[in-house]
Structures are given as structure tokens and as C-alpha cells.
ModelCIF file with pLDDT and N, C-alpha, C, O atoms, coordinates in Angstrom:
data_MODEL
#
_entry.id   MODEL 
#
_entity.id                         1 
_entity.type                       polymer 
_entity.pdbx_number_of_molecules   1 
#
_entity_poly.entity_id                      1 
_entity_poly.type                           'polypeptide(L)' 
_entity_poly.nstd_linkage                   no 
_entity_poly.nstd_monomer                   no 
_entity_poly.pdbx_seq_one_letter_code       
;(UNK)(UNK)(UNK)(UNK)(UNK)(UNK)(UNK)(UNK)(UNK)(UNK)(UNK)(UNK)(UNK)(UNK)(UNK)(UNK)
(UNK)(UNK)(UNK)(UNK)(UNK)(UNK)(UNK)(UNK)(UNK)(UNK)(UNK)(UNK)(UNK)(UNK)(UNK)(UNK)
(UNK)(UNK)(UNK)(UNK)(UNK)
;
_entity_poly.pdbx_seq_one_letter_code_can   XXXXXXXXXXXXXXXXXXXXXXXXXXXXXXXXXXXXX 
_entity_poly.pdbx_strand_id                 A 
#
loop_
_entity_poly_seq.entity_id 
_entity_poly_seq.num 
_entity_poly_seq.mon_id 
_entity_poly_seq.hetero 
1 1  UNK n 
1 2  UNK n 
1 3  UNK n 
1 4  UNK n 
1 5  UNK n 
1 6  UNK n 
1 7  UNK n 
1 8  UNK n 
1 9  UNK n 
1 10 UNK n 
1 11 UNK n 
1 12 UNK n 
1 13 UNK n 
1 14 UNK n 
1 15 UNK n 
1 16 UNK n 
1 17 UNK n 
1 18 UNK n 
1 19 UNK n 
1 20 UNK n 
1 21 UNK n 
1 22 UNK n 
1 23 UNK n 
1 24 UNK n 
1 25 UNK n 
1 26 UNK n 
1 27 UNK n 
1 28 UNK n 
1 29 UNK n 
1 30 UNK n 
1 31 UNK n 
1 32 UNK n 
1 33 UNK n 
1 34 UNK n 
1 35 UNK n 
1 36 UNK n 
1 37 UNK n 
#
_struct_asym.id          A 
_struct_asym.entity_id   1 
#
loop_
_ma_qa_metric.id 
_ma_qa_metric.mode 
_ma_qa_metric.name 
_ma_qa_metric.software_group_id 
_ma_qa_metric.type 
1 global pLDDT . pLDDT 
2 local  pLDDT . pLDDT 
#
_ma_qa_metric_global.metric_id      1 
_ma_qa_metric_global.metric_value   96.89 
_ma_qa_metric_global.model_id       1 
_ma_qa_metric_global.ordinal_id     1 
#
loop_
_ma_qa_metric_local.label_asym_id 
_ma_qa_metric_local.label_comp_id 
_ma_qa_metric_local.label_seq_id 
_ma_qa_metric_local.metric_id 
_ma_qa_metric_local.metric_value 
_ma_qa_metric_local.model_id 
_ma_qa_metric_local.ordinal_id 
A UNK 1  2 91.00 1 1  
A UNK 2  2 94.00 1 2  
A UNK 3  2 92.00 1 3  
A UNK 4  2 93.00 1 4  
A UNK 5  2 96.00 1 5  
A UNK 6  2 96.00 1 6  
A UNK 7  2 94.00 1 7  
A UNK 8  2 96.00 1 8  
A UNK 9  2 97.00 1 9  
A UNK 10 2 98.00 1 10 
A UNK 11 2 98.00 1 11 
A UNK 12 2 98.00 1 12 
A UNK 13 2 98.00 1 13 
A UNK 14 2 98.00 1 14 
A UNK 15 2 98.00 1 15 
A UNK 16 2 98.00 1 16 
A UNK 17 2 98.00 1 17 
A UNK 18 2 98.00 1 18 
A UNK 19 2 98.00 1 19 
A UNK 20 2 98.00 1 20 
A UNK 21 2 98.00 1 21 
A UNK 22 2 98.00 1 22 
A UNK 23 2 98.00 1 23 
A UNK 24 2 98.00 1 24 
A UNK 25 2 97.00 1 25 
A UNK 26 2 97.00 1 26 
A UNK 27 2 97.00 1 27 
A UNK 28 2 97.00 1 28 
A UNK 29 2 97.00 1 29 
A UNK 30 2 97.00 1 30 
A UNK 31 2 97.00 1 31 
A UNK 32 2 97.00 1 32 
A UNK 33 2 98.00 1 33 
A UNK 34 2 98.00 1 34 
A UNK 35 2 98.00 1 35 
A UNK 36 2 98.00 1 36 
A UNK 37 2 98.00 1 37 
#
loop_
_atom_site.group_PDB 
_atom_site.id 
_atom_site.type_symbol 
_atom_site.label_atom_id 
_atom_site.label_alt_id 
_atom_site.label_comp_id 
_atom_site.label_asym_id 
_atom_site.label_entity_id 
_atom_site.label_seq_id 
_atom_site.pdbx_PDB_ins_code 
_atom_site.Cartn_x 
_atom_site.Cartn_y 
_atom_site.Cartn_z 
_atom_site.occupancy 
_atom_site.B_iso_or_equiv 
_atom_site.pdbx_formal_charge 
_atom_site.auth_seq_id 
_atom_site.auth_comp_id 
_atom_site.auth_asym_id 
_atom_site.auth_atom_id 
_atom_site.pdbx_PDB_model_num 
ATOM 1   N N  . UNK A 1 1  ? -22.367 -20.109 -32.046 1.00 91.00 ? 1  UNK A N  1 
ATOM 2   C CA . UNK A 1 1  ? -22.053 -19.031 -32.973 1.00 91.00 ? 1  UNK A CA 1 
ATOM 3   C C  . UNK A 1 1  ? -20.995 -18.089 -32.384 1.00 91.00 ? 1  UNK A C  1 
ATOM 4   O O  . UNK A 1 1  ? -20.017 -17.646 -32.985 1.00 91.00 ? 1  UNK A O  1 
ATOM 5   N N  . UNK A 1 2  ? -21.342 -17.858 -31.127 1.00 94.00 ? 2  UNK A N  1 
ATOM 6   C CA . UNK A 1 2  ? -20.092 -16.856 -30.830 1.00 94.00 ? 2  UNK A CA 1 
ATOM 7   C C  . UNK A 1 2  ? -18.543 -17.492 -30.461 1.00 94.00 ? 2  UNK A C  1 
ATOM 8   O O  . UNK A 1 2  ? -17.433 -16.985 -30.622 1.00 94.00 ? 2  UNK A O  1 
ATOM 9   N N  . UNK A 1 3  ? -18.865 -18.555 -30.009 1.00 92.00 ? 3  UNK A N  1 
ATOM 10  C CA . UNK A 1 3  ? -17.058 -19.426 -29.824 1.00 92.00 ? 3  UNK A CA 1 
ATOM 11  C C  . UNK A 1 3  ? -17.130 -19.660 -31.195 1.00 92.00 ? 3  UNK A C  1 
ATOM 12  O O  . UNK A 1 3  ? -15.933 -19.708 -31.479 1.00 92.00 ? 3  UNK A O  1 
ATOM 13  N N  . UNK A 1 4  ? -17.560 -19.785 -31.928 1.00 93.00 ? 4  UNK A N  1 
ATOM 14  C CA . UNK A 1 4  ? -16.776 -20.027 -33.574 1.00 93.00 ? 4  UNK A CA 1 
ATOM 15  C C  . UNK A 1 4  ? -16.303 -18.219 -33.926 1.00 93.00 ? 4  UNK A C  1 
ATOM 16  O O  . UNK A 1 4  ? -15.193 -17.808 -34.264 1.00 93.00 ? 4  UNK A O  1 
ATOM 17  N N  . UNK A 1 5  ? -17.234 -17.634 -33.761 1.00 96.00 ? 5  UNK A N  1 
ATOM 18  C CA . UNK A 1 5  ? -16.793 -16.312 -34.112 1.00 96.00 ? 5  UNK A CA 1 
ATOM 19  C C  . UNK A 1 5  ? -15.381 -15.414 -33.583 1.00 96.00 ? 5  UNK A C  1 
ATOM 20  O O  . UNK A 1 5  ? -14.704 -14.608 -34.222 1.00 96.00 ? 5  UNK A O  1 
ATOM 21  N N  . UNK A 1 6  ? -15.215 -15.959 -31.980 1.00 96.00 ? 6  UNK A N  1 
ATOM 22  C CA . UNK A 1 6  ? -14.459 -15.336 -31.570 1.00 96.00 ? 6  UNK A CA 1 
ATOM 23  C C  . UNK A 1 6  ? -12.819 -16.297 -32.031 1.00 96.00 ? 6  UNK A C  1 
ATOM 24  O O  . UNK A 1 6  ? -11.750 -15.699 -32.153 1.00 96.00 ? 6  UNK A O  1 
ATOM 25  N N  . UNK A 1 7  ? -12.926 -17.432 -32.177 1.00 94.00 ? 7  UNK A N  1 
ATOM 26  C CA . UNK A 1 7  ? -11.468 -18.608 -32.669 1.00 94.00 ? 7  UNK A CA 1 
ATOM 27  C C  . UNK A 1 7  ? -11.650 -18.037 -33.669 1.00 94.00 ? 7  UNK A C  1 
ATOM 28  O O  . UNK A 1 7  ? -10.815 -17.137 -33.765 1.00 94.00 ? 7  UNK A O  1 
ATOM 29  N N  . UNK A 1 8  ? -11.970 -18.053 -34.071 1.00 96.00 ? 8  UNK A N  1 
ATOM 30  C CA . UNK A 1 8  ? -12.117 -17.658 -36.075 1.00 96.00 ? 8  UNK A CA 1 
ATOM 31  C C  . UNK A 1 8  ? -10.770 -16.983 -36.363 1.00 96.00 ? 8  UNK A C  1 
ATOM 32  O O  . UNK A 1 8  ? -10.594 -16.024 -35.611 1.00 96.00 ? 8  UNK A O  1 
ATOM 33  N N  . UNK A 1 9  ? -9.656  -17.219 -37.322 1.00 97.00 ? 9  UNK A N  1 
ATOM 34  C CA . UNK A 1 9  ? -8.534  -16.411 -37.412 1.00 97.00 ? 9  UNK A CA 1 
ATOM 35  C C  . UNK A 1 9  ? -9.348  -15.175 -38.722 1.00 97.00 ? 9  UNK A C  1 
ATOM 36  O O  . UNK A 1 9  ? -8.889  -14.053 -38.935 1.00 97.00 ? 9  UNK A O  1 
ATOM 37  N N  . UNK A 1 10 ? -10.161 -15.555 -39.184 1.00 98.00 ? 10 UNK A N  1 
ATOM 38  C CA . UNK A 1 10 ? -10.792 -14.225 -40.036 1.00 98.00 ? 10 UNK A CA 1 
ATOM 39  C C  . UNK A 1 10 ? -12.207 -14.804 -40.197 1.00 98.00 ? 10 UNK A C  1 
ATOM 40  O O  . UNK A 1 10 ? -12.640 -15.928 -40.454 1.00 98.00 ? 10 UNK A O  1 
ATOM 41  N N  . UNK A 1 11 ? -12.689 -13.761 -39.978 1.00 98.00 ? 11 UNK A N  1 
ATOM 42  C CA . UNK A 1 11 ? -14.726 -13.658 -40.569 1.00 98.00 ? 11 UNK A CA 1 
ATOM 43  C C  . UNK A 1 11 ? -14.859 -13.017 -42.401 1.00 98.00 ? 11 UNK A C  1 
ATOM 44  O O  . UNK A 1 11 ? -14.396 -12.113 -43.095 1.00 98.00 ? 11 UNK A O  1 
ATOM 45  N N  . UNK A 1 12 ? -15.810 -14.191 -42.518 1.00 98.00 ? 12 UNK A N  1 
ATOM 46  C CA . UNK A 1 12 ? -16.140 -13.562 -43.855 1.00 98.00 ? 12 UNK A CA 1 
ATOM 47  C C  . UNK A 1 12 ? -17.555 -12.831 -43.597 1.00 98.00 ? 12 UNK A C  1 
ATOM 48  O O  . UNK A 1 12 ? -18.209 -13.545 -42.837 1.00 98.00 ? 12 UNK A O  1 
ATOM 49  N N  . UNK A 1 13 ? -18.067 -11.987 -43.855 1.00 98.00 ? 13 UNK A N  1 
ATOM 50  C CA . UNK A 1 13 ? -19.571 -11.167 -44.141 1.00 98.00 ? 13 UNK A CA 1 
ATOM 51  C C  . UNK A 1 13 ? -19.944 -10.882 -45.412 1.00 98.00 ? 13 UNK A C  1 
ATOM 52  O O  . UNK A 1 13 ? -19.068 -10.961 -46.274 1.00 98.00 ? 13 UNK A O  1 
ATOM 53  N N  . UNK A 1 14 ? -21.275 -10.501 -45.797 1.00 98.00 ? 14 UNK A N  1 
ATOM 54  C CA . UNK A 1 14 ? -21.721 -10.685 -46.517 1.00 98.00 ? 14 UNK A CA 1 
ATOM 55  C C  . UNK A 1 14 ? -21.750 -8.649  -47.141 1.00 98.00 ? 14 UNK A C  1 
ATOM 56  O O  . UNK A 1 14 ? -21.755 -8.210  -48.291 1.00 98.00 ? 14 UNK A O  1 
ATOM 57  N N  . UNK A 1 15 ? -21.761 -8.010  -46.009 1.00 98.00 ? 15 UNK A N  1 
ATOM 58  C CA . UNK A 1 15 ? -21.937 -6.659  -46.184 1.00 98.00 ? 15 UNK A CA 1 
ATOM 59  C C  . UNK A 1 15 ? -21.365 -5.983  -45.081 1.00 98.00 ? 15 UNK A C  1 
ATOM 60  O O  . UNK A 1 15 ? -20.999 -6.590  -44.074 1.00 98.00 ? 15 UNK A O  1 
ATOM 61  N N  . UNK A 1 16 ? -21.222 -4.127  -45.289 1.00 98.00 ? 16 UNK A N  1 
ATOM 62  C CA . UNK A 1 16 ? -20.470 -3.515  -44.300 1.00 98.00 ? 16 UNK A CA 1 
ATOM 63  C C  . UNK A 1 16 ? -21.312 -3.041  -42.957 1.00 98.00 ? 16 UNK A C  1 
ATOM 64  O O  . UNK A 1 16 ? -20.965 -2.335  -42.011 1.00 98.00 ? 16 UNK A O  1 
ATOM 65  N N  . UNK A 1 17 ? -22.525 -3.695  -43.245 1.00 98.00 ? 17 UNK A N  1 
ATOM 66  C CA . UNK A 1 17 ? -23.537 -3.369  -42.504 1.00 98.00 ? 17 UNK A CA 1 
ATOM 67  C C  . UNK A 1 17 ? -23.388 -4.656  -41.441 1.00 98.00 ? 17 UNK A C  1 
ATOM 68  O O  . UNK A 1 17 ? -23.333 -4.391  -40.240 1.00 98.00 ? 17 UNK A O  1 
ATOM 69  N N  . UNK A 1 18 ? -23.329 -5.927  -41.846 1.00 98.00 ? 18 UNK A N  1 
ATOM 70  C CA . UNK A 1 18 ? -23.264 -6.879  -41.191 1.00 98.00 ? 18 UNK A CA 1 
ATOM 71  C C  . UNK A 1 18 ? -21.839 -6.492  -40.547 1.00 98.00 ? 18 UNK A C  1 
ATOM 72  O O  . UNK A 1 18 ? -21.805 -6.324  -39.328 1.00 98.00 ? 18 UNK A O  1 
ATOM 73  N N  . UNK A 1 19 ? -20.536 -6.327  -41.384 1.00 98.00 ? 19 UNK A N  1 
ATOM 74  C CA . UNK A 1 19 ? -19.074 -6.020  -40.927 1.00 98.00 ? 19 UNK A CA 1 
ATOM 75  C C  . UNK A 1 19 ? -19.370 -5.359  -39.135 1.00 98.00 ? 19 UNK A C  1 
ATOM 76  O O  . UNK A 1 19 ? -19.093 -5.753  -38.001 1.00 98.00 ? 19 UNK A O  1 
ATOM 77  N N  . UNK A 1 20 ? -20.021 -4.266  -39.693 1.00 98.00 ? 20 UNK A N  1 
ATOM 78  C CA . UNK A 1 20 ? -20.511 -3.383  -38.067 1.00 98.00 ? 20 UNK A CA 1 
ATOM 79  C C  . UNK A 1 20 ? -21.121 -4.053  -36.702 1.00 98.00 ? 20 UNK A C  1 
ATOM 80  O O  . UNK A 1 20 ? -20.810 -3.917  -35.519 1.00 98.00 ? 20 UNK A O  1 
ATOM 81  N N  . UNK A 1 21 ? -22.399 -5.050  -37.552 1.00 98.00 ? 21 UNK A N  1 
ATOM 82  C CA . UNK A 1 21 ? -23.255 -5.437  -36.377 1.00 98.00 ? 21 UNK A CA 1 
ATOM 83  C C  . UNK A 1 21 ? -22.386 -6.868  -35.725 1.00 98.00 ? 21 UNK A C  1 
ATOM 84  O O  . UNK A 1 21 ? -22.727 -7.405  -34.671 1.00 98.00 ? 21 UNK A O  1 
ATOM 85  N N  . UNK A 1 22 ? -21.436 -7.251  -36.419 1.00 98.00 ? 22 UNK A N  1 
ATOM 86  C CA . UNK A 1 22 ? -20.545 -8.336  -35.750 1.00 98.00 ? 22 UNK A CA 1 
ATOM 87  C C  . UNK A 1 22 ? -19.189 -7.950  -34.870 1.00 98.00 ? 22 UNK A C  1 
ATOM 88  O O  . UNK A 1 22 ? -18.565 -8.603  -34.034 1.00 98.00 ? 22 UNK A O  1 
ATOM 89  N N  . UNK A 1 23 ? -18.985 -6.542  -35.437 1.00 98.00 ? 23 UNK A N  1 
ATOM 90  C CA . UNK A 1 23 ? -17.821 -5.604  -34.752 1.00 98.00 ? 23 UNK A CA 1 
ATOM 91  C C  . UNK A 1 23 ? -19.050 -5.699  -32.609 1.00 98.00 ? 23 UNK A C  1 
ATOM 92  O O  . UNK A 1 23 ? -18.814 -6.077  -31.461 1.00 98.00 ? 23 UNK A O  1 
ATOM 93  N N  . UNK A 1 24 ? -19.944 -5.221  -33.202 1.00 98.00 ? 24 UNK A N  1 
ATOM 94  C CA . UNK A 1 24 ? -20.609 -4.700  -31.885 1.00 98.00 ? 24 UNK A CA 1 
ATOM 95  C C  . UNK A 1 24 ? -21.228 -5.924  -31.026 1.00 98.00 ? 24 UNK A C  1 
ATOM 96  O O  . UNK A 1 24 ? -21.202 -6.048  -29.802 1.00 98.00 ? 24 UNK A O  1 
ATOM 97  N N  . UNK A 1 25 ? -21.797 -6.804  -31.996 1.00 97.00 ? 25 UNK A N  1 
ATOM 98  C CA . UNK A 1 25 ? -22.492 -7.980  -31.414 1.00 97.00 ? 25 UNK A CA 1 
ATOM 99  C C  . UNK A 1 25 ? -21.037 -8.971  -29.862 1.00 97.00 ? 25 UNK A C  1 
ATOM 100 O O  . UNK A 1 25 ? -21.099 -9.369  -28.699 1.00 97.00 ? 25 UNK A O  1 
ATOM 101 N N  . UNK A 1 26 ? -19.737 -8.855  -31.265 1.00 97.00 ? 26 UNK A N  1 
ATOM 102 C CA . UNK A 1 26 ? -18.117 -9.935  -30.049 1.00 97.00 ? 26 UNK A CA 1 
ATOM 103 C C  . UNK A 1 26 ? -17.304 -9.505  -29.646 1.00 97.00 ? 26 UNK A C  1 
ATOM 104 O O  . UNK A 1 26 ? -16.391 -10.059 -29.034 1.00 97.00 ? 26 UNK A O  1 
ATOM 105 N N  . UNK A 1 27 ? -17.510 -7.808  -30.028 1.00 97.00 ? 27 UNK A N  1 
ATOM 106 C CA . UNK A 1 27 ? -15.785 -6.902  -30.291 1.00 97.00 ? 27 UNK A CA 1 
ATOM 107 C C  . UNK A 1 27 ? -15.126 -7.252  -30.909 1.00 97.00 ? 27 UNK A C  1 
ATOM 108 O O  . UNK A 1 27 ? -14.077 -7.357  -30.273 1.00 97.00 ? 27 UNK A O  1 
ATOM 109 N N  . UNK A 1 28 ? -14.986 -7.574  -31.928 1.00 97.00 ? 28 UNK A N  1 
ATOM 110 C CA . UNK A 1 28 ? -14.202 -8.493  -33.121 1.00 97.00 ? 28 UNK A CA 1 
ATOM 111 C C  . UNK A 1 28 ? -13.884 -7.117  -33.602 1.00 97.00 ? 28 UNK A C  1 
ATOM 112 O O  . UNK A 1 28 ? -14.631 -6.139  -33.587 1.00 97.00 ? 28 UNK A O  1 
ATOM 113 N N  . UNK A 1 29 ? -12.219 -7.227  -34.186 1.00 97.00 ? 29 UNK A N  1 
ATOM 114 C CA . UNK A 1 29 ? -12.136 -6.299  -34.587 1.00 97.00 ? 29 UNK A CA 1 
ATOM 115 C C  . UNK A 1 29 ? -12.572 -5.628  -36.126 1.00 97.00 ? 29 UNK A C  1 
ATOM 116 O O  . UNK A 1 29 ? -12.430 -6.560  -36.917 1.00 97.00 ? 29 UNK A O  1 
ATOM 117 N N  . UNK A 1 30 ? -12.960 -4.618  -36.746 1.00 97.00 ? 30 UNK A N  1 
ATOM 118 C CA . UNK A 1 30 ? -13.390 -4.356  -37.802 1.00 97.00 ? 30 UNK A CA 1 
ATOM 119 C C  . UNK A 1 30 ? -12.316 -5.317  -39.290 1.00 97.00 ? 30 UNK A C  1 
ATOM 120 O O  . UNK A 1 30 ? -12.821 -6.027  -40.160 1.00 97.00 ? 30 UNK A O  1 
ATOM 121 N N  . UNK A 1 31 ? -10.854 -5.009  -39.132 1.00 97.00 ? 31 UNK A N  1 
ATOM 122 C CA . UNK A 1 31 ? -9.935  -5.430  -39.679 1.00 97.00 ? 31 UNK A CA 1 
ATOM 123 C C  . UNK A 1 31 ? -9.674  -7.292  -39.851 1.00 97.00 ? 31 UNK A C  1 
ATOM 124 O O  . UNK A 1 31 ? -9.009  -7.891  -40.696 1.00 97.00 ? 31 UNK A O  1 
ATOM 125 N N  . UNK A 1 32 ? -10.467 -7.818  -38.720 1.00 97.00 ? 32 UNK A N  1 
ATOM 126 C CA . UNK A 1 32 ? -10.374 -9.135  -38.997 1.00 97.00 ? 32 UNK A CA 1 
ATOM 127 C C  . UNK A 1 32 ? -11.386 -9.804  -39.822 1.00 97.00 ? 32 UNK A C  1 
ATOM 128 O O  . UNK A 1 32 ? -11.411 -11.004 -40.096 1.00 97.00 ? 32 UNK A O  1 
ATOM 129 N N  . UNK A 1 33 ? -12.519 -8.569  -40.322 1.00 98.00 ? 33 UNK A N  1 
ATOM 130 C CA . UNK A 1 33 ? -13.660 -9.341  -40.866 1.00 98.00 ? 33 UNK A CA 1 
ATOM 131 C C  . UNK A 1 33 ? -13.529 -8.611  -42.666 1.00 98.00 ? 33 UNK A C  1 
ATOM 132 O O  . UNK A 1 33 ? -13.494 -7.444  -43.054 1.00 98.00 ? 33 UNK A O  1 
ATOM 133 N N  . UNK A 1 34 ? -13.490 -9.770  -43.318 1.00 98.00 ? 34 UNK A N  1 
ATOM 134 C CA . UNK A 1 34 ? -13.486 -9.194  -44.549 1.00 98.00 ? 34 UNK A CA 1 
ATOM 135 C C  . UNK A 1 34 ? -15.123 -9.348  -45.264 1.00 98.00 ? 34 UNK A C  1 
ATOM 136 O O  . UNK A 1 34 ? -15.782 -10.386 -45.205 1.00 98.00 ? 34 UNK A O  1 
ATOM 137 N N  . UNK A 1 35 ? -15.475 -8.353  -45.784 1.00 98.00 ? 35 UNK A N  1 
ATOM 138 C CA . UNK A 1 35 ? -16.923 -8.046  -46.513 1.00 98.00 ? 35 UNK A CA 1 
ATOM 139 C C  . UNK A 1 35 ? -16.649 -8.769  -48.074 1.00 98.00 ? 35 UNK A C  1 
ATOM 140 O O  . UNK A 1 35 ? -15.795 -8.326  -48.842 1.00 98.00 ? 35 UNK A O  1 
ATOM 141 N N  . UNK A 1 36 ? -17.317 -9.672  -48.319 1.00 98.00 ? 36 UNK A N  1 
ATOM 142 C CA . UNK A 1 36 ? -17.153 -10.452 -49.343 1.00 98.00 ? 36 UNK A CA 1 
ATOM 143 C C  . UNK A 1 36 ? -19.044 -10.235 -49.961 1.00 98.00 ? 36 UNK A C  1 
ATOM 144 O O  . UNK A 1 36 ? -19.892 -10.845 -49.310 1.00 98.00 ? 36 UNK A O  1 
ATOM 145 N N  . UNK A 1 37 ? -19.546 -9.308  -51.265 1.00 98.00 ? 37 UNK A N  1 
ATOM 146 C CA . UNK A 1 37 ? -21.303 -9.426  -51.639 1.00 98.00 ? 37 UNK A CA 1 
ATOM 147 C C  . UNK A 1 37 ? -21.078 -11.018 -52.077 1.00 98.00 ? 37 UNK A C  1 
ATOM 148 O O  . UNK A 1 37 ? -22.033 -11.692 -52.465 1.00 98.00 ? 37 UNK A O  1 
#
């Protein structure tokens, strides 16, 4: 999960709540993850 997360050229999430806990979980930046309900 996290080597897919960190190659990933963009993250999709489900919410801005998840957006956060994946910002904190890889350092991913907030801007690379788009919140899609």
C-alpha cells in the first residue's frame, strides 16, 4: 500500500478527511490527492 501510494502520479480519496489522514499517514502532498464522494 505505501509503494503504490508513494509512485502514484495522483491519489484518488474518497473524502477530505481521508485527503488528511493520507497527507499524514506518506507525506503525500495535499495537492496530489484529489477527493472524489
Amino acid at each position: 500500500y505505501r509503494t503504490a501510494a508513494l509512485a502514484a502520479d495522483r491519489i484518488i480519496t474518497d473524502s477530505s478527511f481521508s485527503r488528511e489522514e493520507i497527507t499524514a499517514a506518506y507525506r503525500i502532498p495535499a495537492g496530489k490527492i484529489d477527493v472524489v464522494p
